[in-house]
Structure formats: C-alpha cells, structure tokens
N, C-alpha and C. Protein backbone atom coordinates (compact mmCIF):
# COMPACT_ATOMS: atom_id res chain seq x y z
N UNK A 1 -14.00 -16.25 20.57
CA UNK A 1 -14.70 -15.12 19.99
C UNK A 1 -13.92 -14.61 18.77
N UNK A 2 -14.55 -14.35 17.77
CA UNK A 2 -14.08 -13.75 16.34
C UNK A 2 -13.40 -12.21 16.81
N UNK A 3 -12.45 -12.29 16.44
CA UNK A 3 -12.12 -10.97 15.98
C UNK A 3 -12.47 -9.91 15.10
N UNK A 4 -13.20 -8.59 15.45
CA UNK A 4 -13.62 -7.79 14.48
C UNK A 4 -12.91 -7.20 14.25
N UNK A 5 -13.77 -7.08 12.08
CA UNK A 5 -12.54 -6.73 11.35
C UNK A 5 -13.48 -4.65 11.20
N UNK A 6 -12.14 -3.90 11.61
CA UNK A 6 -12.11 -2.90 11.41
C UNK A 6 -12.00 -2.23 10.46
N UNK A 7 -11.74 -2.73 9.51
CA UNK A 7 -11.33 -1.99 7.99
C UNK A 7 -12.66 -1.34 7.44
N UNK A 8 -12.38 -0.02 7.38
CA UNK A 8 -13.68 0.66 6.21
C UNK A 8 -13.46 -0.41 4.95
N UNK A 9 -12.70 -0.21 4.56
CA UNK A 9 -13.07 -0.68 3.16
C UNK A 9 -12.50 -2.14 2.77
N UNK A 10 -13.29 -2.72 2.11
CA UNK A 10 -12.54 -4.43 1.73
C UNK A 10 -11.13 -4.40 1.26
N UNK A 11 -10.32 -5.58 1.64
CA UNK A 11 -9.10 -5.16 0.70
C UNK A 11 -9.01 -6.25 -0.44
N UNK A 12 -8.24 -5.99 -1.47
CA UNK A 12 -8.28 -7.11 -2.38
C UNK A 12 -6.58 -7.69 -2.53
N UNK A 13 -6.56 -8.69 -2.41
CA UNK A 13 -4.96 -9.36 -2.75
C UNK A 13 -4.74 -8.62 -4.09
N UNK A 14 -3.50 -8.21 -3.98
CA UNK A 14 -2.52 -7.47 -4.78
C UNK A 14 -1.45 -7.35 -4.60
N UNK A 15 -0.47 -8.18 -5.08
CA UNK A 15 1.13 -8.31 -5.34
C UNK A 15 1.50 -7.75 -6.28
N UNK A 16 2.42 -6.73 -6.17
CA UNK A 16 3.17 -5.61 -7.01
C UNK A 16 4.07 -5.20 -6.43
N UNK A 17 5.17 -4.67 -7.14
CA UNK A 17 6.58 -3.99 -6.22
C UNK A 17 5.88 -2.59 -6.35
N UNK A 18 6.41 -1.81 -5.40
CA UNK A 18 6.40 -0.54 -5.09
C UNK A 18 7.28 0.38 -4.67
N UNK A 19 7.50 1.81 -4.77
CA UNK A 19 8.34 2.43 -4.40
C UNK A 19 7.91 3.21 -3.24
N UNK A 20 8.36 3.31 -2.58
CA UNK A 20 7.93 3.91 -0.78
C UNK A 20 8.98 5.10 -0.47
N UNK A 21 9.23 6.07 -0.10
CA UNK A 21 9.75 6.70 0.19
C UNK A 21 9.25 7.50 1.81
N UNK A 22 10.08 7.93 2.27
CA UNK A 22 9.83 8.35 4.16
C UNK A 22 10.67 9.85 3.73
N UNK A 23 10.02 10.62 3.72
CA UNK A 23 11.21 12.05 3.95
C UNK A 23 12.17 11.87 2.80
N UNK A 24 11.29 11.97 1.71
CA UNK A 24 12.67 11.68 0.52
C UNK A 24 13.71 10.59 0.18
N UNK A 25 13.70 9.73 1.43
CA UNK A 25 14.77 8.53 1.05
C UNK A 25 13.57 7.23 0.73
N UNK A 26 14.09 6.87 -0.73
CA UNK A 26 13.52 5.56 -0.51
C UNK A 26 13.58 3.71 -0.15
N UNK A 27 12.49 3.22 0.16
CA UNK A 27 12.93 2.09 0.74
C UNK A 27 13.33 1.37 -0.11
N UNK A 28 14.01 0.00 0.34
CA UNK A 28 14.67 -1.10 -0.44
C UNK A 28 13.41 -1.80 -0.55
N UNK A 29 13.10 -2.26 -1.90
CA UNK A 29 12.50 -3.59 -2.33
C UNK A 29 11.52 -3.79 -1.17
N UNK A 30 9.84 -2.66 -2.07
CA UNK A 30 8.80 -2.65 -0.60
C UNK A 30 7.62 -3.31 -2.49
N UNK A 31 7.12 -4.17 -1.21
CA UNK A 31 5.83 -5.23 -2.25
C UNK A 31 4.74 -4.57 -1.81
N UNK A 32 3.96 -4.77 -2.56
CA UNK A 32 2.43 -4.42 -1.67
C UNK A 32 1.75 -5.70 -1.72
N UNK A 33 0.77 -6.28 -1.04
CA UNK A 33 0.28 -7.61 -0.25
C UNK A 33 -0.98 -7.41 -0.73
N UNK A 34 -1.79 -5.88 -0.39
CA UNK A 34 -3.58 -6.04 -0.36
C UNK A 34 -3.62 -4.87 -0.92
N UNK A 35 -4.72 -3.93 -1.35
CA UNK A 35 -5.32 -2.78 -1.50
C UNK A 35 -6.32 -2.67 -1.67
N UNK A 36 -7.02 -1.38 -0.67
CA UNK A 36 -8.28 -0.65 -0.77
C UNK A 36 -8.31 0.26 -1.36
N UNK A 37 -9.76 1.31 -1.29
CA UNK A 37 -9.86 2.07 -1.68
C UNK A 37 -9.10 3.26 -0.62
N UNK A 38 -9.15 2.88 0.92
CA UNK A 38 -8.45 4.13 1.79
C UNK A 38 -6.95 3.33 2.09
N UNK A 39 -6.58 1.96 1.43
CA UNK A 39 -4.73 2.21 1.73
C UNK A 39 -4.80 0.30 1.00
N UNK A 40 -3.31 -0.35 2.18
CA UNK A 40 -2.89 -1.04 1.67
C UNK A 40 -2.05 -1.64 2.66
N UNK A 41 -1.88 -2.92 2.67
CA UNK A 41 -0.90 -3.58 2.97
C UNK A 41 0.69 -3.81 2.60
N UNK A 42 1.84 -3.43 2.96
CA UNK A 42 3.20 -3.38 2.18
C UNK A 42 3.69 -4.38 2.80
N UNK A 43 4.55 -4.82 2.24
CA UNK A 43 6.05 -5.35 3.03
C UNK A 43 7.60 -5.10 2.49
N UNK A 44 7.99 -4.65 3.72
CA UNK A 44 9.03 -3.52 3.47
C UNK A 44 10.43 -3.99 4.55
N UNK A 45 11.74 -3.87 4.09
CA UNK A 45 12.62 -4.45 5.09
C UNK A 45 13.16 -3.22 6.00
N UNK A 46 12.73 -2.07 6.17
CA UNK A 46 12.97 -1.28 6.90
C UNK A 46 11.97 -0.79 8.33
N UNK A 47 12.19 -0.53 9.15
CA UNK A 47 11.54 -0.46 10.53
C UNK A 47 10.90 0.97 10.19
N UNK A 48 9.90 1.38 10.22
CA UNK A 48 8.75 2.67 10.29
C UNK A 48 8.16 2.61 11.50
N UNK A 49 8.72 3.96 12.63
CA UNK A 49 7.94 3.96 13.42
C UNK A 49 6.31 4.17 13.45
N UNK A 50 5.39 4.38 13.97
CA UNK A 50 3.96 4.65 14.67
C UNK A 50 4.01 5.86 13.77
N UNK A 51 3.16 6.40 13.35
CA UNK A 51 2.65 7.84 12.56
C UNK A 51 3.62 8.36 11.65
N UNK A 52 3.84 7.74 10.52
CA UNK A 52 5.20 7.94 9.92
C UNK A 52 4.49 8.47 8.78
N UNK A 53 4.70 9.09 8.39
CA UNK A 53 3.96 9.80 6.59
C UNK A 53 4.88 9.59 5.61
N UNK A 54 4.49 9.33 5.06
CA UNK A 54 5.37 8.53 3.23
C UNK A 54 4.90 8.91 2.25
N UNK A 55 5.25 8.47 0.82
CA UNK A 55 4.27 8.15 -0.04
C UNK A 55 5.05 7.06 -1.19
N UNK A 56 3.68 6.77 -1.62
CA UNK A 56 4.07 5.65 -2.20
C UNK A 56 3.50 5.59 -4.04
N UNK A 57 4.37 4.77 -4.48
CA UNK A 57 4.33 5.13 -6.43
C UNK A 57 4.04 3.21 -6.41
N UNK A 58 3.26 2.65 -7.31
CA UNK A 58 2.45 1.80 -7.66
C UNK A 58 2.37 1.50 -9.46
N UNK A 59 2.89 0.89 -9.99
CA UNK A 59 2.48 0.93 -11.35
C UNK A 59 2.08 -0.57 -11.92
N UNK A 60 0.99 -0.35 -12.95
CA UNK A 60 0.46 -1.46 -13.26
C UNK A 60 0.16 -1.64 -14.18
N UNK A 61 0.20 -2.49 -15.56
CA UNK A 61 -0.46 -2.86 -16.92
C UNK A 61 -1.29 -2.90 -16.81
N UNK A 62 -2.47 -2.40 -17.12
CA UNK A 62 -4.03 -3.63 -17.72
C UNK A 62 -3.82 -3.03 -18.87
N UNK A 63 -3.96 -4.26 -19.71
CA UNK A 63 -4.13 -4.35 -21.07
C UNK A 63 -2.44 -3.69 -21.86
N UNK A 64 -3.04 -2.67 -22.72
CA UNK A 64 -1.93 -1.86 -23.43
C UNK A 64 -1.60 -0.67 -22.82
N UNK A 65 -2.19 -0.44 -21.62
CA UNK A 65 -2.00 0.73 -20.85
C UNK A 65 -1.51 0.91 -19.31
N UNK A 66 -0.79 1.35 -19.21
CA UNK A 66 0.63 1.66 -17.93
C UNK A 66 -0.41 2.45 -16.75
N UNK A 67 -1.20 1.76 -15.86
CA UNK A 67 -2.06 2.64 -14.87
C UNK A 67 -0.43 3.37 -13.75
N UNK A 68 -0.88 4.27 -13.24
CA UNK A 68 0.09 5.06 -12.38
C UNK A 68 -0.42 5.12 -11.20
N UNK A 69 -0.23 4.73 -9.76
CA UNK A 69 -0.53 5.23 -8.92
C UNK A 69 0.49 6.21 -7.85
N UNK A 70 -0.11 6.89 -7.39
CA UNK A 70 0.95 7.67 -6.11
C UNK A 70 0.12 8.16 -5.51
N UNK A 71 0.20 7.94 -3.88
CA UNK A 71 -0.55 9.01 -2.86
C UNK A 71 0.33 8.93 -1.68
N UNK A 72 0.03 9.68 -0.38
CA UNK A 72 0.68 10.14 0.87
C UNK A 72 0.39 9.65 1.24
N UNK A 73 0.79 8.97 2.52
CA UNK A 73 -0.11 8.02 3.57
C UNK A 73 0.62 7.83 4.84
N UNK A 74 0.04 7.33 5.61
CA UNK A 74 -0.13 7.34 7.13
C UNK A 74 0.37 5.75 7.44
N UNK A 75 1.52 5.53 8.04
CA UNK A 75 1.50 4.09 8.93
C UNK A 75 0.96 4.00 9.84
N UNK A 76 -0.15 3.29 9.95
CA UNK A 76 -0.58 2.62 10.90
C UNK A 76 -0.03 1.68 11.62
N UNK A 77 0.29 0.70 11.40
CA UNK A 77 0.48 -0.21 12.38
C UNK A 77 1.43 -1.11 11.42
N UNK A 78 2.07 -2.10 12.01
CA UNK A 78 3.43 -3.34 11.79
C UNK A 78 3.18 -4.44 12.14
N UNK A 79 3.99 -5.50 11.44
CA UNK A 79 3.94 -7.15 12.34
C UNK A 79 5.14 -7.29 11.62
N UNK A 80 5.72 -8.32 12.02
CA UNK A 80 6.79 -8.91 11.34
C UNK A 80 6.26 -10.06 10.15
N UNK A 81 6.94 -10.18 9.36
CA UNK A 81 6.35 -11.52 8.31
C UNK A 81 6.94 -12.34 8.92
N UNK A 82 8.02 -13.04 9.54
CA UNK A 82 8.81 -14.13 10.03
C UNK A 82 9.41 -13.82 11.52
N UNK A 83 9.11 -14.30 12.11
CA UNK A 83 10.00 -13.95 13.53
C UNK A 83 11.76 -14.21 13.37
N UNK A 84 12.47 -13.52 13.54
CA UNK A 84 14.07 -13.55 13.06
C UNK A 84 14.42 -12.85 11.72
N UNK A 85 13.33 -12.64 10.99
CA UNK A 85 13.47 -11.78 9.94
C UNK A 85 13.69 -9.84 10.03
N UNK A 86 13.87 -9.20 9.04
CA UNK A 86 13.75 -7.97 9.11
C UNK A 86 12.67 -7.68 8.58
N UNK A 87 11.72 -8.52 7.64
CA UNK A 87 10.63 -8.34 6.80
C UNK A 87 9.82 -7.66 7.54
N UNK A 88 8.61 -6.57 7.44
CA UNK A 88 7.81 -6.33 7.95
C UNK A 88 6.56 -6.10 7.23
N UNK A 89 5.34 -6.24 7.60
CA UNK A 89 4.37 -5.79 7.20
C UNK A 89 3.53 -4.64 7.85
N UNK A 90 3.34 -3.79 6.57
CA UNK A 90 2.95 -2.59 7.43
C UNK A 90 1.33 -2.07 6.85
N UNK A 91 0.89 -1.60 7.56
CA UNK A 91 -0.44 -0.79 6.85
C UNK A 91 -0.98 0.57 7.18
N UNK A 92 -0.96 1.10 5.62
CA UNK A 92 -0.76 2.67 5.25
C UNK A 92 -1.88 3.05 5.00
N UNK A 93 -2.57 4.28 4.93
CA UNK A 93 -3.91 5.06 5.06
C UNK A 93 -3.75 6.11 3.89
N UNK A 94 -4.62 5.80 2.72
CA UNK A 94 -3.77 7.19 1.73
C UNK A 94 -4.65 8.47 2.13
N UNK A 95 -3.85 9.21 2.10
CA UNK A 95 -4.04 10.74 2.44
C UNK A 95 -3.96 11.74 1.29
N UNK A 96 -4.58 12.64 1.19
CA UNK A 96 -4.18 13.62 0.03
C UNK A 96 -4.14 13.16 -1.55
N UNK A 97 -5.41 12.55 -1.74
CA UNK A 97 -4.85 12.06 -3.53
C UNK A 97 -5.78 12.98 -4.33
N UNK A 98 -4.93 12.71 -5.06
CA UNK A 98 -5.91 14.29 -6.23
C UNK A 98 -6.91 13.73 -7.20
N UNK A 99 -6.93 14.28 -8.14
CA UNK A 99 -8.13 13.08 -8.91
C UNK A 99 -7.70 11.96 -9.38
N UNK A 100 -6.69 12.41 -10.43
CA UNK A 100 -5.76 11.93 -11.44
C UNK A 100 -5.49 10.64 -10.61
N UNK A 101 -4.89 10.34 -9.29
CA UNK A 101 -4.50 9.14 -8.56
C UNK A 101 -5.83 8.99 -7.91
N UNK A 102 -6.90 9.32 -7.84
CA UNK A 102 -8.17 8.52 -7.39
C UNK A 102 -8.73 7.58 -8.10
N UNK A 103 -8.40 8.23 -9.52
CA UNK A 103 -9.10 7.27 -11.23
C UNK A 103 -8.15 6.32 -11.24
N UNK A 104 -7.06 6.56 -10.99
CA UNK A 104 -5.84 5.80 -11.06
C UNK A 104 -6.25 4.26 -10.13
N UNK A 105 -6.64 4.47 -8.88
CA UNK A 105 -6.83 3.59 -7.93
C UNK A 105 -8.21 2.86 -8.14
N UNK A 106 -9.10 3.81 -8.35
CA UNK A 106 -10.38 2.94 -8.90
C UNK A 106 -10.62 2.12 -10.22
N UNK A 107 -9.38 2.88 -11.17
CA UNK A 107 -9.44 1.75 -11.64
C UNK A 107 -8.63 0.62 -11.74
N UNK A 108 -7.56 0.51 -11.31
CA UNK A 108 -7.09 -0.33 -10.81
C UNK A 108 -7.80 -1.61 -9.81
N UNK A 109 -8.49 -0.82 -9.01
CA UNK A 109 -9.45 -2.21 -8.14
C UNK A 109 -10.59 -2.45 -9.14
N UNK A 110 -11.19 -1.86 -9.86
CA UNK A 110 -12.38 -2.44 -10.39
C UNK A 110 -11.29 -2.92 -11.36
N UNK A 111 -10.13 -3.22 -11.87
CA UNK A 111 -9.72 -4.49 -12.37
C UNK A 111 -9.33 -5.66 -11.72
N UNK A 112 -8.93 -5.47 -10.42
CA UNK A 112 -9.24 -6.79 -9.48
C UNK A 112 -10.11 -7.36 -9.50
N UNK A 113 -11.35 -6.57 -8.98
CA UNK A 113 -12.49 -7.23 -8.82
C UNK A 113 -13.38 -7.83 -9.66
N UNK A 114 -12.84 -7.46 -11.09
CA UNK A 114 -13.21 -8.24 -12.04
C UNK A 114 -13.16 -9.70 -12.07
C-alpha cells in the first residue's frame, strides 16, 4: 500500500545554504533540500528536539537581484541522512511571516517553478 503524502502544499527541490538559529544561537552549516509555500526541508548537523521554534534567513539571486528570505518556524519532525552520521534532516512549518517575506517566498518558488 502507498503511503499518503500529507503535505498541504507541493514542495519543490531547492539546494541553498541557510542560516537557522534556535534561541539566538546559530546552527553550523544548515542546507535546505525542498521548499513550500508553508515550510521546508533542512539538513542540519545539530539534534532539534520535537516542537522546537527557530527561524530561519534564506538568500537567493534571480537575475541582478538578491531575493531575502526569513520566517519562524516549527520542527516538525527528523530522520537521519546516513545511519552513523550526525547529519539530520528536518522539517519546519513557517509561522509568522509578514508580507515583505511572503513576496519574498512567492517569489522565489514561482522562480522554481518556472
């Protein structure tokens, strides 16, 4: 039997470094993997428990122009990328974005999906 996929929203492959921060400290060398319109896939070498609130900074070229992202978000859930590794993959829920990082994010995916 297929596994159903739960995700509101589609995600699109997206590799970018990112800056993650938990309570002001930030993480070492966190990638992002996928992104939607309500979050994202990271991989991050630090352990985040169950309901952890963060936020996270995102930056991207298209064209001649520097897009910015940042919003708050919610860990959901973990896997490891490698068994014996510290790598993890995690997936975050953005919370609280204002406009400025909503335009930011939409347009950013409607340049994926291009």
């Amino acid at each position: 039997m297929l596994k159903q996929n739960r995700r509101k929203y589609p995600r699109l492959l997206f590799k970018a470094k990112v800056e993650v921060s938990i309570a002001g400290r930030k993480l070492s060398s966190s990638i992002c993997e996928n992104i939607s319109v309500g979050g994202m896939c990271l991989i991050v070498n630090d352990f985040l428990p169950e309901d952890v609130y963060g936020n996270v900074v995102l930056e991207k070229k298209i064209g001649k122009t520097l897009i910015t992202f940042e919003s708050k978000f919610l860990r959901l859930w973990d896997k490891l990328v490698k068994p014996g590794k510290s790598s993890r993959y995690i997936g975050v829920k953005f919370l609280e974005m204002n406009e400025k990082n909503a335009s930011a994010l939409s347009t950013l995916i409607s340049n994926l999906s291009a």
